[in-house]
PDB file of N, CA and C in Angstrom:
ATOM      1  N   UNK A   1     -12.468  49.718  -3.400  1.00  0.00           N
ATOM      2  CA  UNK A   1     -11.143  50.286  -3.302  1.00  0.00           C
ATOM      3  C   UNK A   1     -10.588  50.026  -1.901  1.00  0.00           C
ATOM      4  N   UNK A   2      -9.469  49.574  -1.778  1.00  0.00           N
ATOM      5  CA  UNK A   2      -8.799  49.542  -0.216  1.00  0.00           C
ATOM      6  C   UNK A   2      -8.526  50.768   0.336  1.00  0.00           C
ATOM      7  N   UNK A   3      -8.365  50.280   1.521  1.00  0.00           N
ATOM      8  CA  UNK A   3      -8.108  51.757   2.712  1.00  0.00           C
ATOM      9  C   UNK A   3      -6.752  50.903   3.158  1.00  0.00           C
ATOM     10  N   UNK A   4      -5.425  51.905   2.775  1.00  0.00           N
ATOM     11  CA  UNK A   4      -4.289  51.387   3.444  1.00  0.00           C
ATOM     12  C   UNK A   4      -3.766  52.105   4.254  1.00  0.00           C
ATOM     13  N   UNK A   5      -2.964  51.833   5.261  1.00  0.00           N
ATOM     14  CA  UNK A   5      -2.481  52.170   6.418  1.00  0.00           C
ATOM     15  C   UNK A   5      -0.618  52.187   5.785  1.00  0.00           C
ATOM     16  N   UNK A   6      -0.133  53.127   6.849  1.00  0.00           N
ATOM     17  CA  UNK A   6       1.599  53.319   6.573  1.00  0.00           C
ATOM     18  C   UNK A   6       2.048  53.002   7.984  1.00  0.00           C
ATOM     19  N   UNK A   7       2.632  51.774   7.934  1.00  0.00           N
ATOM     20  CA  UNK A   7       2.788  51.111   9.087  1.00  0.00           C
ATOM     21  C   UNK A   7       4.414  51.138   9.192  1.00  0.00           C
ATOM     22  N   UNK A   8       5.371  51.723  10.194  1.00  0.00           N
ATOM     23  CA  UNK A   8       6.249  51.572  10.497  1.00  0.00           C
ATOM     24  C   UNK A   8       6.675  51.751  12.342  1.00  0.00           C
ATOM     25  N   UNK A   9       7.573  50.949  12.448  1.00  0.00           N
ATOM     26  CA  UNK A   9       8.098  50.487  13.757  1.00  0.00           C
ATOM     27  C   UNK A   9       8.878  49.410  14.255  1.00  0.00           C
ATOM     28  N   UNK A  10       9.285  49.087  15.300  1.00  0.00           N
ATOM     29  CA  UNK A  10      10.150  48.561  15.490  1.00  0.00           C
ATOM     30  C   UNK A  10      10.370  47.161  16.578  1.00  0.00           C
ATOM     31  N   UNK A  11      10.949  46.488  17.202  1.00  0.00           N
ATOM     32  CA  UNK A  11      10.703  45.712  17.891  1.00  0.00           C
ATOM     33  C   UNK A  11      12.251  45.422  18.392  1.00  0.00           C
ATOM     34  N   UNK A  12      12.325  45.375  19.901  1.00  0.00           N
ATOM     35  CA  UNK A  12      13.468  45.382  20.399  1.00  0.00           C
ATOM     36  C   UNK A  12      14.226  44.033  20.815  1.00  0.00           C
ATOM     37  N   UNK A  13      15.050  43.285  20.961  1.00  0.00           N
ATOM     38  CA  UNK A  13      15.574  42.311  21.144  1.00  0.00           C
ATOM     39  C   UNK A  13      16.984  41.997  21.835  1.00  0.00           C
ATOM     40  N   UNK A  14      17.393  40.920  22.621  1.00  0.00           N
ATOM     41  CA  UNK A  14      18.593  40.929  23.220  1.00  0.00           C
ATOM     42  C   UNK A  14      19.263  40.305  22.402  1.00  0.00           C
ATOM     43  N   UNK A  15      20.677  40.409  22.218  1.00  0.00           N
ATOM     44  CA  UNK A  15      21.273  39.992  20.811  1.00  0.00           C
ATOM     45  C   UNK A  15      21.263  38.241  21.096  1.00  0.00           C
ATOM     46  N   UNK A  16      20.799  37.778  22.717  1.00  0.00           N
ATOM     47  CA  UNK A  16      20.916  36.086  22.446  1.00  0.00           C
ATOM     48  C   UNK A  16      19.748  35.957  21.632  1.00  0.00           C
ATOM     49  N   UNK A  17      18.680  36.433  21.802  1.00  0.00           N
ATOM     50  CA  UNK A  17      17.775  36.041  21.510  1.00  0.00           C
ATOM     51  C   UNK A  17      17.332  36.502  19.829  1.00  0.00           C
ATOM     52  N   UNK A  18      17.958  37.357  19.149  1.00  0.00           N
ATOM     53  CA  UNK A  18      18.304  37.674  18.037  1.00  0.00           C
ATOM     54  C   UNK A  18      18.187  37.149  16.735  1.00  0.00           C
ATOM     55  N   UNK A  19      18.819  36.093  16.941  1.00  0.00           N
ATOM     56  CA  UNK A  19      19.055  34.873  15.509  1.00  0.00           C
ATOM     57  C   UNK A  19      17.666  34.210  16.094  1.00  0.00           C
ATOM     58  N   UNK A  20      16.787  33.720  16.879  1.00  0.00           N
ATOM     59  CA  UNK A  20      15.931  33.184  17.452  1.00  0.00           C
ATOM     60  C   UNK A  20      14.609  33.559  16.281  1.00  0.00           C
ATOM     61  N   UNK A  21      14.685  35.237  16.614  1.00  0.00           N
ATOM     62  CA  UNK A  21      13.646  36.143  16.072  1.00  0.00           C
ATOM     63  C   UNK A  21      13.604  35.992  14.632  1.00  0.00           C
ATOM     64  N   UNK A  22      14.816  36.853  13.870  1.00  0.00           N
ATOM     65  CA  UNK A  22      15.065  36.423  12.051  1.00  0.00           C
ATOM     66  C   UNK A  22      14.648  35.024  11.773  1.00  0.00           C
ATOM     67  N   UNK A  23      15.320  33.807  12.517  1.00  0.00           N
ATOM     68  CA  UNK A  23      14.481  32.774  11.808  1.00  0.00           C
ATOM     69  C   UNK A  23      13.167  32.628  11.959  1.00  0.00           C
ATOM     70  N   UNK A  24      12.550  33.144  13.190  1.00  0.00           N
ATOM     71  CA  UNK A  24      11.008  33.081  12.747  1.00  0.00           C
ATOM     72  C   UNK A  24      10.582  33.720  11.743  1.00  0.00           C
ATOM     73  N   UNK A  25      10.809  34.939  11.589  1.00  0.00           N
ATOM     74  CA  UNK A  25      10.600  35.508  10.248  1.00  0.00           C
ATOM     75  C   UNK A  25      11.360  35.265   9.029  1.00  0.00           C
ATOM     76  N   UNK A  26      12.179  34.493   9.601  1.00  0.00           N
ATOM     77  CA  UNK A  26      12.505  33.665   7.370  1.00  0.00           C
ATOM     78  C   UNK A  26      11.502  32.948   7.365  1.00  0.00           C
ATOM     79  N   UNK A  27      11.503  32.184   8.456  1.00  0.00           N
ATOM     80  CA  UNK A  27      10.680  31.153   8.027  1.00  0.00           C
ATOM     81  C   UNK A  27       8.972  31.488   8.099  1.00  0.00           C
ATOM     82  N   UNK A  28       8.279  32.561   8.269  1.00  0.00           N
ATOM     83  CA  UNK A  28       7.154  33.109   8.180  1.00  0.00           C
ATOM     84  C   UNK A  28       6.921  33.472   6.953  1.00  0.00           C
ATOM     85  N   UNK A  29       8.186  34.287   5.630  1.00  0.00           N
ATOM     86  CA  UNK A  29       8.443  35.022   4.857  1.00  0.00           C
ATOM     87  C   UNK A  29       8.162  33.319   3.814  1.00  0.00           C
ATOM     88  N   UNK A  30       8.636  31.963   4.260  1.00  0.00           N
ATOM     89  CA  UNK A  30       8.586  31.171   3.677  1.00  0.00           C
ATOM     90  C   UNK A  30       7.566  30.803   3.599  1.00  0.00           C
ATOM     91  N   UNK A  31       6.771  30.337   4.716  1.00  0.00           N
ATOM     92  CA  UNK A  31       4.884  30.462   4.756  1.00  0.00           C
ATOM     93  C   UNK A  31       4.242  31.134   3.676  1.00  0.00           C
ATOM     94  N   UNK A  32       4.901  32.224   3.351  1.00  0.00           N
ATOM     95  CA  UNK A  32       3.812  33.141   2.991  1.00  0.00           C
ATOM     96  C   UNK A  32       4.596  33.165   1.461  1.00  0.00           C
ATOM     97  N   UNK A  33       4.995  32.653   1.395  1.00  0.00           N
ATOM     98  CA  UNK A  33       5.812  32.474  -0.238  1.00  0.00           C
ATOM     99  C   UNK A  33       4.858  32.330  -1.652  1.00  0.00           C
ATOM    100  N   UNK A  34       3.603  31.234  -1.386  1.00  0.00           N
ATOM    101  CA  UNK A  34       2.535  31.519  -2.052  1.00  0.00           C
ATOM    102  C   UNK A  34       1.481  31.903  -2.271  1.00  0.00           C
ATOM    103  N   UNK A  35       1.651  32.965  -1.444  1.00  0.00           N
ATOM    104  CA  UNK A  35       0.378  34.480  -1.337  1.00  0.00           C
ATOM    105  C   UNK A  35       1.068  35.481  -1.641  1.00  0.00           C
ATOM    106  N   UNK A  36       0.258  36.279  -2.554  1.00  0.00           N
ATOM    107  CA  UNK A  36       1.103  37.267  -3.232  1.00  0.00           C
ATOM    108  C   UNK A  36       0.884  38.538  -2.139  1.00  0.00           C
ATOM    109  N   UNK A  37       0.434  38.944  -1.317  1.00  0.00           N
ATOM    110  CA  UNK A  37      -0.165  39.899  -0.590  1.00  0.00           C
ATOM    111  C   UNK A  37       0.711  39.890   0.619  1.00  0.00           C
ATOM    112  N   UNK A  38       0.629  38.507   1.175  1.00  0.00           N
ATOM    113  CA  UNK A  38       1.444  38.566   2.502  1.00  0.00           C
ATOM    114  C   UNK A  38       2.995  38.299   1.715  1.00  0.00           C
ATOM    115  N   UNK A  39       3.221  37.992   1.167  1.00  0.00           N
ATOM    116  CA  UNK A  39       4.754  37.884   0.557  1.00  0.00           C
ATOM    117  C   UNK A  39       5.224  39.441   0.457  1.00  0.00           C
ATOM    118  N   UNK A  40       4.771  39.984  -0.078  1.00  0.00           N
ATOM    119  CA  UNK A  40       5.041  41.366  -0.408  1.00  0.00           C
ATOM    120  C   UNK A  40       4.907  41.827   0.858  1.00  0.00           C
ATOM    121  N   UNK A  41       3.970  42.114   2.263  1.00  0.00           N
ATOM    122  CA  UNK A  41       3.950  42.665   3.012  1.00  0.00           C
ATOM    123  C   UNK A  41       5.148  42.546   4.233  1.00  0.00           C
ATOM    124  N   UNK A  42       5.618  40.341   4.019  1.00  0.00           N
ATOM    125  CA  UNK A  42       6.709  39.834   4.915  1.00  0.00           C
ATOM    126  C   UNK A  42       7.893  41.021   4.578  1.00  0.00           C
ATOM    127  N   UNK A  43       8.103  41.364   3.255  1.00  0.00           N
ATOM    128  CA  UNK A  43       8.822  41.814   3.033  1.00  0.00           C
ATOM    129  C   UNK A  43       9.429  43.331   3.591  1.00  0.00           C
ATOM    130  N   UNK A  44       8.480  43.806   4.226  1.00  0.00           N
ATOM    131  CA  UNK A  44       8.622  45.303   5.664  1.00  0.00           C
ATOM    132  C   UNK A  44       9.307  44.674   6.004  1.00  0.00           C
ATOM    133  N   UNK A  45       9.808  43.597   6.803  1.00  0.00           N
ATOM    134  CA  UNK A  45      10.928  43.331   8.322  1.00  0.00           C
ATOM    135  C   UNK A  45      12.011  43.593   7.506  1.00  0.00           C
ATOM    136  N   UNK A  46      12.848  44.837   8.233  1.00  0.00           N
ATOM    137  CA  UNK A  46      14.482  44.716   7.978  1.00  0.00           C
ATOM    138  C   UNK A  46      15.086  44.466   9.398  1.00  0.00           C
ATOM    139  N   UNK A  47      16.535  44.193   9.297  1.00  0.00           N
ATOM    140  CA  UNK A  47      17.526  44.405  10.444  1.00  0.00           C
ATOM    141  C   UNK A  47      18.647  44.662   9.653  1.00  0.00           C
ATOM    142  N   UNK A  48      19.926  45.004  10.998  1.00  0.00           N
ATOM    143  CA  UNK A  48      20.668  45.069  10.758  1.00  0.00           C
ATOM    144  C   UNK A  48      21.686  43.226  11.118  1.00  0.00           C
ATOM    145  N   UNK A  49      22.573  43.287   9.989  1.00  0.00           N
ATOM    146  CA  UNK A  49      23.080  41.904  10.529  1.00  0.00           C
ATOM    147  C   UNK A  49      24.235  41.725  11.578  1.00  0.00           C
ATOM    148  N   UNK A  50      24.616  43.307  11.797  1.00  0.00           N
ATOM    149  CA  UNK A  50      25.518  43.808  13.276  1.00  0.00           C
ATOM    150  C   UNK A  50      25.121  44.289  13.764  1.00  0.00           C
ATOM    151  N   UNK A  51      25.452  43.325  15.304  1.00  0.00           N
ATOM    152  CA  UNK A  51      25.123  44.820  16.343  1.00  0.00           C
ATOM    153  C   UNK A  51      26.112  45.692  16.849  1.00  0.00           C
ATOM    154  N   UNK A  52      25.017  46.849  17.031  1.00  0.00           N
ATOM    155  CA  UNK A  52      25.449  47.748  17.703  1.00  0.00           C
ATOM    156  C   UNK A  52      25.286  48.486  19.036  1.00  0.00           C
ATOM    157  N   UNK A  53      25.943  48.184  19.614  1.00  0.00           N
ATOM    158  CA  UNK A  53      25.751  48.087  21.153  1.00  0.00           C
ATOM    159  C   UNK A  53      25.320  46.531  21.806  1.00  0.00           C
ATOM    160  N   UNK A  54      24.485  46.818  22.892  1.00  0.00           N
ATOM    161  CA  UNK A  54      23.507  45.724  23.732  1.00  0.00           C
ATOM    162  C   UNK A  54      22.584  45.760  23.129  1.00  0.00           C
ATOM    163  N   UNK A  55      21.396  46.238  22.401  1.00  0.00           N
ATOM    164  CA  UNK A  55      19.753  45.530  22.004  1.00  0.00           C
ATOM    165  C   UNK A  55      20.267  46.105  20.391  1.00  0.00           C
ATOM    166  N   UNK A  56      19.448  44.502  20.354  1.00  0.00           N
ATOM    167  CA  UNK A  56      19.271  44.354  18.607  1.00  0.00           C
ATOM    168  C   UNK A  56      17.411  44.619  18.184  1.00  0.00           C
ATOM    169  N   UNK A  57      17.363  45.261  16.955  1.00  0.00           N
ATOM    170  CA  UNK A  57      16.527  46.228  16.842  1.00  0.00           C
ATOM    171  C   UNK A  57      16.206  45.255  15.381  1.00  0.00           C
ATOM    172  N   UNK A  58      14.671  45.321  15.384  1.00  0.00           N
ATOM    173  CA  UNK A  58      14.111  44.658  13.849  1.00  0.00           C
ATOM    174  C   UNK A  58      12.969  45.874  13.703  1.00  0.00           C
ATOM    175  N   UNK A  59      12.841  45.997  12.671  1.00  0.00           N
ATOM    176  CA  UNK A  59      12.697  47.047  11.872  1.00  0.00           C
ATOM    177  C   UNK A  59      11.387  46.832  10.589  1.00  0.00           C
ATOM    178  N   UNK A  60      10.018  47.427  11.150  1.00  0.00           N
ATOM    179  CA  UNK A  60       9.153  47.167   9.850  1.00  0.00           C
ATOM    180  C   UNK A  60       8.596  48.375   9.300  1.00  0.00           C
ATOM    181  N   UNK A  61       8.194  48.582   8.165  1.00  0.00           N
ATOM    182  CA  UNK A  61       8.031  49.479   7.493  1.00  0.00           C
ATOM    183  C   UNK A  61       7.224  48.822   5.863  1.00  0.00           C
ATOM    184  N   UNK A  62       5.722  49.662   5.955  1.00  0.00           N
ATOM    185  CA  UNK A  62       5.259  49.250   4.293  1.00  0.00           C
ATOM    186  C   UNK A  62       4.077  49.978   4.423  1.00  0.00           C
ATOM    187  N   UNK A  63       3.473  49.734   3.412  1.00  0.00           N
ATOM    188  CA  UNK A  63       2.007  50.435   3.290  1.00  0.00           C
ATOM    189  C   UNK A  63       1.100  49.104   2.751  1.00  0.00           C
ATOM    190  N   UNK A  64       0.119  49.035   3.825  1.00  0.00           N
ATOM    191  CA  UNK A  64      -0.612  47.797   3.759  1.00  0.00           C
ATOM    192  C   UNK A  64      -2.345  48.161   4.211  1.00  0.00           C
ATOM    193  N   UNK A  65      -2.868  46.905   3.808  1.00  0.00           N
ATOM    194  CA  UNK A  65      -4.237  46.883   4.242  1.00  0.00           C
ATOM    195  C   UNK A  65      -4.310  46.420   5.315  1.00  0.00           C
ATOM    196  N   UNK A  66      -5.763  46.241   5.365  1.00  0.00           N
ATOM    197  CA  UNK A  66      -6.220  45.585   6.727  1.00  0.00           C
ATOM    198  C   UNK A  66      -5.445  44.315   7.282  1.00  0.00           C
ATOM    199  N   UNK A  67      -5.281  43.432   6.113  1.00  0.00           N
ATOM    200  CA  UNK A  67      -5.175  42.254   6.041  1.00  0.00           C
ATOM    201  C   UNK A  67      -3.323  42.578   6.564  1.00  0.00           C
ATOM    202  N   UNK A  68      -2.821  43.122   5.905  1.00  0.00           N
ATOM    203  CA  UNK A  68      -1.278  43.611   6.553  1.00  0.00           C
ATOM    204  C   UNK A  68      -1.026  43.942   7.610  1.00  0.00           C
ATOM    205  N   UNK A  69      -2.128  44.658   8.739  1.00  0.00           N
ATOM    206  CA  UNK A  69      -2.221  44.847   9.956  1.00  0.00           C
ATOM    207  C   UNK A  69      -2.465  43.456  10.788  1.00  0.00           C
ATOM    208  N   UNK A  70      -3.420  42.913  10.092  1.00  0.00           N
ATOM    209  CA  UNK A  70      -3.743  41.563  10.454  1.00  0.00           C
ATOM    210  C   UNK A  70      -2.231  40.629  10.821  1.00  0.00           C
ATOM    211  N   UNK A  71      -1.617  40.861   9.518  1.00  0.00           N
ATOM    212  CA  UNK A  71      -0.196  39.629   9.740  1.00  0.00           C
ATOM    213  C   UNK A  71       0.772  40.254  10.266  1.00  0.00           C
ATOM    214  N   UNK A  72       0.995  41.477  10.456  1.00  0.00           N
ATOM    215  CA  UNK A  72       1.693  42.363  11.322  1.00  0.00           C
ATOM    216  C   UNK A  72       1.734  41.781  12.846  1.00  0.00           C
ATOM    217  N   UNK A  73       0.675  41.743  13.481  1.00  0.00           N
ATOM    218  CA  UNK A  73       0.065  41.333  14.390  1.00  0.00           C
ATOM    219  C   UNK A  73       0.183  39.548  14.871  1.00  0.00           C
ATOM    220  N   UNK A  74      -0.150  38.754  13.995  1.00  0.00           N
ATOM    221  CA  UNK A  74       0.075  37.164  13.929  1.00  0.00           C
ATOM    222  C   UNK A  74       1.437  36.704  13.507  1.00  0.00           C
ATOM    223  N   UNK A  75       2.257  38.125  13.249  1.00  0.00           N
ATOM    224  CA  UNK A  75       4.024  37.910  13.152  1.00  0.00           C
ATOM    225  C   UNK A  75       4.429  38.051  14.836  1.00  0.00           C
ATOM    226  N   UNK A  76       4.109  38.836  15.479  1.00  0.00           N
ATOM    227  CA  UNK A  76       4.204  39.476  16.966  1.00  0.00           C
ATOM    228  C   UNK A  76       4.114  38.638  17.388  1.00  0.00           C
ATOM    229  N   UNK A  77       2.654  37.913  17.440  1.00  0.00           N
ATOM    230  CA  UNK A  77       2.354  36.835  18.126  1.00  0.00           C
ATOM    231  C   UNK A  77       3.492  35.625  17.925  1.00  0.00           C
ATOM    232  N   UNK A  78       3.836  36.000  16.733  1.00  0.00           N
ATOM    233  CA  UNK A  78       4.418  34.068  16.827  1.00  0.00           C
ATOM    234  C   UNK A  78       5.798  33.985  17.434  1.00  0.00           C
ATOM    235  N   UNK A  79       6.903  35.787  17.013  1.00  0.00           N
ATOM    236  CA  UNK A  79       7.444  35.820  18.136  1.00  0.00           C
ATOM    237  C   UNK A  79       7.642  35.872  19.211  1.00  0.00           C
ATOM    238  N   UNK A  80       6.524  36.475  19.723  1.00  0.00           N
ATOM    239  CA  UNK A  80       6.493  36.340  21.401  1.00  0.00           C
ATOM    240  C   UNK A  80       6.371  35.011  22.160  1.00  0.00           C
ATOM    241  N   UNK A  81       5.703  33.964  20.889  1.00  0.00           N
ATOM    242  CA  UNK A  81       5.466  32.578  21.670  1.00  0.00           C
ATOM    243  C   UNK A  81       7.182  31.846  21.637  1.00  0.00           C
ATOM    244  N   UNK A  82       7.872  32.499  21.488  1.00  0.00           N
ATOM    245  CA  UNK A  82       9.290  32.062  21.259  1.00  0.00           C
ATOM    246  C   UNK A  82       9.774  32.586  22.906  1.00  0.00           C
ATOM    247  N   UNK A  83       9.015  33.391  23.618  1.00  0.00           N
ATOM    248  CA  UNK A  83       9.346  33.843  25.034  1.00  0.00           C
ATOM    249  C   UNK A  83      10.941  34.457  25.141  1.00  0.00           C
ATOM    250  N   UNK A  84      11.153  35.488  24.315  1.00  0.00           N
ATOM    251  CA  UNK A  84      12.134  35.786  24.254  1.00  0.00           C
ATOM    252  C   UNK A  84      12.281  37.141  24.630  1.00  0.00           C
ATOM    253  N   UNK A  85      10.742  37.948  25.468  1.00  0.00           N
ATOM    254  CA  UNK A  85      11.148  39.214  25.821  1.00  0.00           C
ATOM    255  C   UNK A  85      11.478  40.055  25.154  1.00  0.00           C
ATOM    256  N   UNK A  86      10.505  40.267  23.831  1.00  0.00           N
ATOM    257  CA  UNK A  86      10.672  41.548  23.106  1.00  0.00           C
ATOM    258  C   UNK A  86       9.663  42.925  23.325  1.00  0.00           C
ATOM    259  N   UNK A  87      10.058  43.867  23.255  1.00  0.00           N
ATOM    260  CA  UNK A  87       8.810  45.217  23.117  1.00  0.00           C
ATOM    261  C   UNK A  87       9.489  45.634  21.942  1.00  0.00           C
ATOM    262  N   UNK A  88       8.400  46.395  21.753  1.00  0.00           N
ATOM    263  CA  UNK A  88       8.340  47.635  20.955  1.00  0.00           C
ATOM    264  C   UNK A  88       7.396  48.275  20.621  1.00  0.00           C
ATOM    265  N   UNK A  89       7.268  49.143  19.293  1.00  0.00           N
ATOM    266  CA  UNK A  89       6.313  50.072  19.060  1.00  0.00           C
ATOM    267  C   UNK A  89       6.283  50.354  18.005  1.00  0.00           C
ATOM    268  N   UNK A  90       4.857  50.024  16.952  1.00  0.00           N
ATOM    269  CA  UNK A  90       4.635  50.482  15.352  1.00  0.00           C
ATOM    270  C   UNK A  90       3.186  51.120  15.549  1.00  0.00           C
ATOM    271  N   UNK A  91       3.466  51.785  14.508  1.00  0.00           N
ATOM    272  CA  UNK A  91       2.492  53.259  14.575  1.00  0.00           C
ATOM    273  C   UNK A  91       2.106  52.686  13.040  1.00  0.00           C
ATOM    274  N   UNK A  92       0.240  52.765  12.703  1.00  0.00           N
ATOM    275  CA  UNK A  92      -0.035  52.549  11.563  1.00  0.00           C
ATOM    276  C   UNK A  92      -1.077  53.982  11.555  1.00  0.00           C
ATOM    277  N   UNK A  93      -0.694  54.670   9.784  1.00  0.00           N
ATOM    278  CA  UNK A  93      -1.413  56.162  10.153  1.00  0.00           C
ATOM    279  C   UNK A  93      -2.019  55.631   8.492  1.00  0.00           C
ATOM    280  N   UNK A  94      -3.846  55.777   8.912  1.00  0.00           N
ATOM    281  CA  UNK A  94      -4.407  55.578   7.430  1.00  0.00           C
ATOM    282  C   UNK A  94      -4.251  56.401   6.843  1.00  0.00           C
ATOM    283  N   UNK A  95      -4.190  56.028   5.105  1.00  0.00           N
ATOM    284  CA  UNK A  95      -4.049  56.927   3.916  1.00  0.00           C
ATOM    285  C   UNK A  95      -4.594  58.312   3.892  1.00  0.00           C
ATOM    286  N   UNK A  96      -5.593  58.690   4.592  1.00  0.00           N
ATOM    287  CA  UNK A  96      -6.662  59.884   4.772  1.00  0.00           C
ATOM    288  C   UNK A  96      -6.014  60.549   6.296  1.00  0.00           C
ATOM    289  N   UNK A  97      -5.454  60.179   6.899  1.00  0.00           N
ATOM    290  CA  UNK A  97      -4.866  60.846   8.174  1.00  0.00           C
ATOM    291  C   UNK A  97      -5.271  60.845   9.545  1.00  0.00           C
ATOM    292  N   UNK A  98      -6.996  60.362   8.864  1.00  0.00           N
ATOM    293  CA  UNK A  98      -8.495  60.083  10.048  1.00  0.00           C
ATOM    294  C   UNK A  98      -7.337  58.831  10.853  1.00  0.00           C
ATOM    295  N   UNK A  99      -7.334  57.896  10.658  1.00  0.00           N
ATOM    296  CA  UNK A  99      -7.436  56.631  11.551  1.00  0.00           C
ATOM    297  C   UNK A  99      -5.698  56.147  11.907  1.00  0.00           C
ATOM    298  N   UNK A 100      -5.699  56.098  13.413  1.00  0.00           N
ATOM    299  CA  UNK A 100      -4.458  55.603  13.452  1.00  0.00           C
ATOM    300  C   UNK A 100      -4.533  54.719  14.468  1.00  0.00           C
ATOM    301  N   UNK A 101      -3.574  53.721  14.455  1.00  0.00           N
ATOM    302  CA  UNK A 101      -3.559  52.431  15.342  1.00  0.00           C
ATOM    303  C   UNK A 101      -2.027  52.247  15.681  1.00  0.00           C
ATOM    304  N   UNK A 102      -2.155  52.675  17.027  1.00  0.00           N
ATOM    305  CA  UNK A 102      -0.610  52.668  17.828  1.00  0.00           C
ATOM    306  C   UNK A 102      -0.519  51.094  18.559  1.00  0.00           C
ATOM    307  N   UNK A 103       0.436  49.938  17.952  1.00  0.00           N
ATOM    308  CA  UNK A 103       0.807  48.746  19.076  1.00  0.00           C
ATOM    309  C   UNK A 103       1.779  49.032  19.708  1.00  0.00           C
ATOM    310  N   UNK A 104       1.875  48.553  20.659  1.00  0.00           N
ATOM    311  CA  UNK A 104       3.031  48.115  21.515  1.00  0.00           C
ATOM    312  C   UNK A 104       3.054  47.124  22.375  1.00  0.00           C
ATOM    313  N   UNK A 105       4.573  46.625  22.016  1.00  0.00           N
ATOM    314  CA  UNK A 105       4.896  45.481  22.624  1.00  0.00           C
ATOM    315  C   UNK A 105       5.661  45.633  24.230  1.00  0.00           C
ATOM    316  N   UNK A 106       5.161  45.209  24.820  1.00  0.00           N
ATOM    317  CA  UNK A 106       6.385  45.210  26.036  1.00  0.00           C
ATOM    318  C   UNK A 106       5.914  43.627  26.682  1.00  0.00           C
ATOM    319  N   UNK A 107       6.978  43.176  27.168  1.00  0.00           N
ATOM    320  CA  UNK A 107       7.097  41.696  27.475  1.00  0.00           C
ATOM    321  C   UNK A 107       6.209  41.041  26.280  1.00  0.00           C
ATOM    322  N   UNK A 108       6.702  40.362  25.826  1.00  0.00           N
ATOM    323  CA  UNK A 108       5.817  39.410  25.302  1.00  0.00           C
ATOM    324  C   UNK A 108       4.009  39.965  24.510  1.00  0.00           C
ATOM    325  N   UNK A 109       3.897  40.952  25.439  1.00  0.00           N
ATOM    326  CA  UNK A 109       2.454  41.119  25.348  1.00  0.00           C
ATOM    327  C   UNK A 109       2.014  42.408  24.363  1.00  0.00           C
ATOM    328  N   UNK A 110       1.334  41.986  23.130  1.00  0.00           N
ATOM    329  CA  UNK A 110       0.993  43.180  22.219  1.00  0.00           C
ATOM    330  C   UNK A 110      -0.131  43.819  22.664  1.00  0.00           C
ATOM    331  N   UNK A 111      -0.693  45.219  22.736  1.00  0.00           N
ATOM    332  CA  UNK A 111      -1.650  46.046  22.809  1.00  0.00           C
ATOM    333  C   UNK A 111      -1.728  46.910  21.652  1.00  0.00           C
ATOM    334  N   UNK A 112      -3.305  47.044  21.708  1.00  0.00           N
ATOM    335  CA  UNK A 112      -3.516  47.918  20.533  1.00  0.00           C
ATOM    336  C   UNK A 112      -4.315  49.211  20.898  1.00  0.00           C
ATOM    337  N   UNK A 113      -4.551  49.972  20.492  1.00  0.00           N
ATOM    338  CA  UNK A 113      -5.031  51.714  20.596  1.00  0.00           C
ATOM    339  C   UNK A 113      -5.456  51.895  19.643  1.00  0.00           C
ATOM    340  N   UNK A 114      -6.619  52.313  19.016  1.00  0.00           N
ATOM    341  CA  UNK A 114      -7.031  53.062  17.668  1.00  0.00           C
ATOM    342  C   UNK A 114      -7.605  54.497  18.315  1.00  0.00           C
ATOM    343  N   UNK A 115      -7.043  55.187  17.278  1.00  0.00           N
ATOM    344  CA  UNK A 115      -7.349  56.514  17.519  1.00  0.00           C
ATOM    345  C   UNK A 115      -7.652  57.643  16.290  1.00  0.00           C
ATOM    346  N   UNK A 116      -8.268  58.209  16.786  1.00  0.00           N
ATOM    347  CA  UNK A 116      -8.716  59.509  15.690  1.00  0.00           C
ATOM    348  C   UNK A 116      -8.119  60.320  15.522  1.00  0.00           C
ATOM    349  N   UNK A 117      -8.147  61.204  14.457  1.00  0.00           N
ATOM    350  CA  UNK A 117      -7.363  62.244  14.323  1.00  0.00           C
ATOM    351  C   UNK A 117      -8.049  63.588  15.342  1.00  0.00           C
ATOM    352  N   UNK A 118      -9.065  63.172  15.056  1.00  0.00           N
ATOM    353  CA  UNK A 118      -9.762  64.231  15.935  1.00  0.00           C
ATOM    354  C   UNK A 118     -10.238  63.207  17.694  1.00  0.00           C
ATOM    355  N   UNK A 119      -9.572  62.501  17.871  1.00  0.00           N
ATOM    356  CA  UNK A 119      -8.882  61.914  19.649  1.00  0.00           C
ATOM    357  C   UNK A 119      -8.875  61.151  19.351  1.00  0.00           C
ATOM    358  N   UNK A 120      -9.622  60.462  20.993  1.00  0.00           N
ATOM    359  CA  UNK A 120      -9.510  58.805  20.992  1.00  0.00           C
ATOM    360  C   UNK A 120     -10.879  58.153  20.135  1.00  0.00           C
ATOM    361  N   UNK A 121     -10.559  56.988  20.042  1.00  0.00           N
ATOM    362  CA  UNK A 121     -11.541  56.213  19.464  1.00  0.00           C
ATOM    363  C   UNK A 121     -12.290  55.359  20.144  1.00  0.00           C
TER     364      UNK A 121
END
């Protein structure tokens, strides 16, 4: 039986760099077109297609496995190799409440935290 995680968060962006980001992720969402697992999971990234204000904001949200944390993660990566100066922050809280794994992005650079419900890990 899988152990899934409820992964939502966000990732911040300057609106040049904006259209930069979405096409990496169309075109990631296209990669993954014949895997039924990561297709369904590409499918967390939303945005908005206006902005509002100065920083443009992308938006993920799903309930996934390991393997979803996994491409969560190798999505980050492939934007950041675009050097476009994004952070942010997604919070994944497992199905049972025990296990949680806080990333964050700031410059370019992802970190990860796993933690217990009962502390650190």
């Amino acid at each position: 039986m899988s152990y899934f995680y409820s992964v939502r968060g966000w990732l911040e962006a300057s609106p040049s760099d904006f259209p930069k980001i979405v096409s990496t992720i169309t075109a990631l969402r296209e990669r993954w077109q014949s895997h039924d697992k990561e297709r369904l999971y590409m499918k967390g990234w939303c945005w908005s297609d206006e902005p509002i204000n100065w920083t443009r904001y992308l938006f993920y949200g799903a309930d996934v496995t390991e393997e979803g944390l996994t491409l969560l993660c190798d999505t980050i990566h492939e934007i950041a190799l675009l050097k476009v100066e994004i952070s942010g922050y997604f919070h994944a809280r497992g199905e049972d409440g025990e296990n949680i794994i806080i990333y964050k992005v700031d410059n370019d650079v992802l970190t990860e935290e796993r933690v217990s419900a009962r502390g650190s890990a």
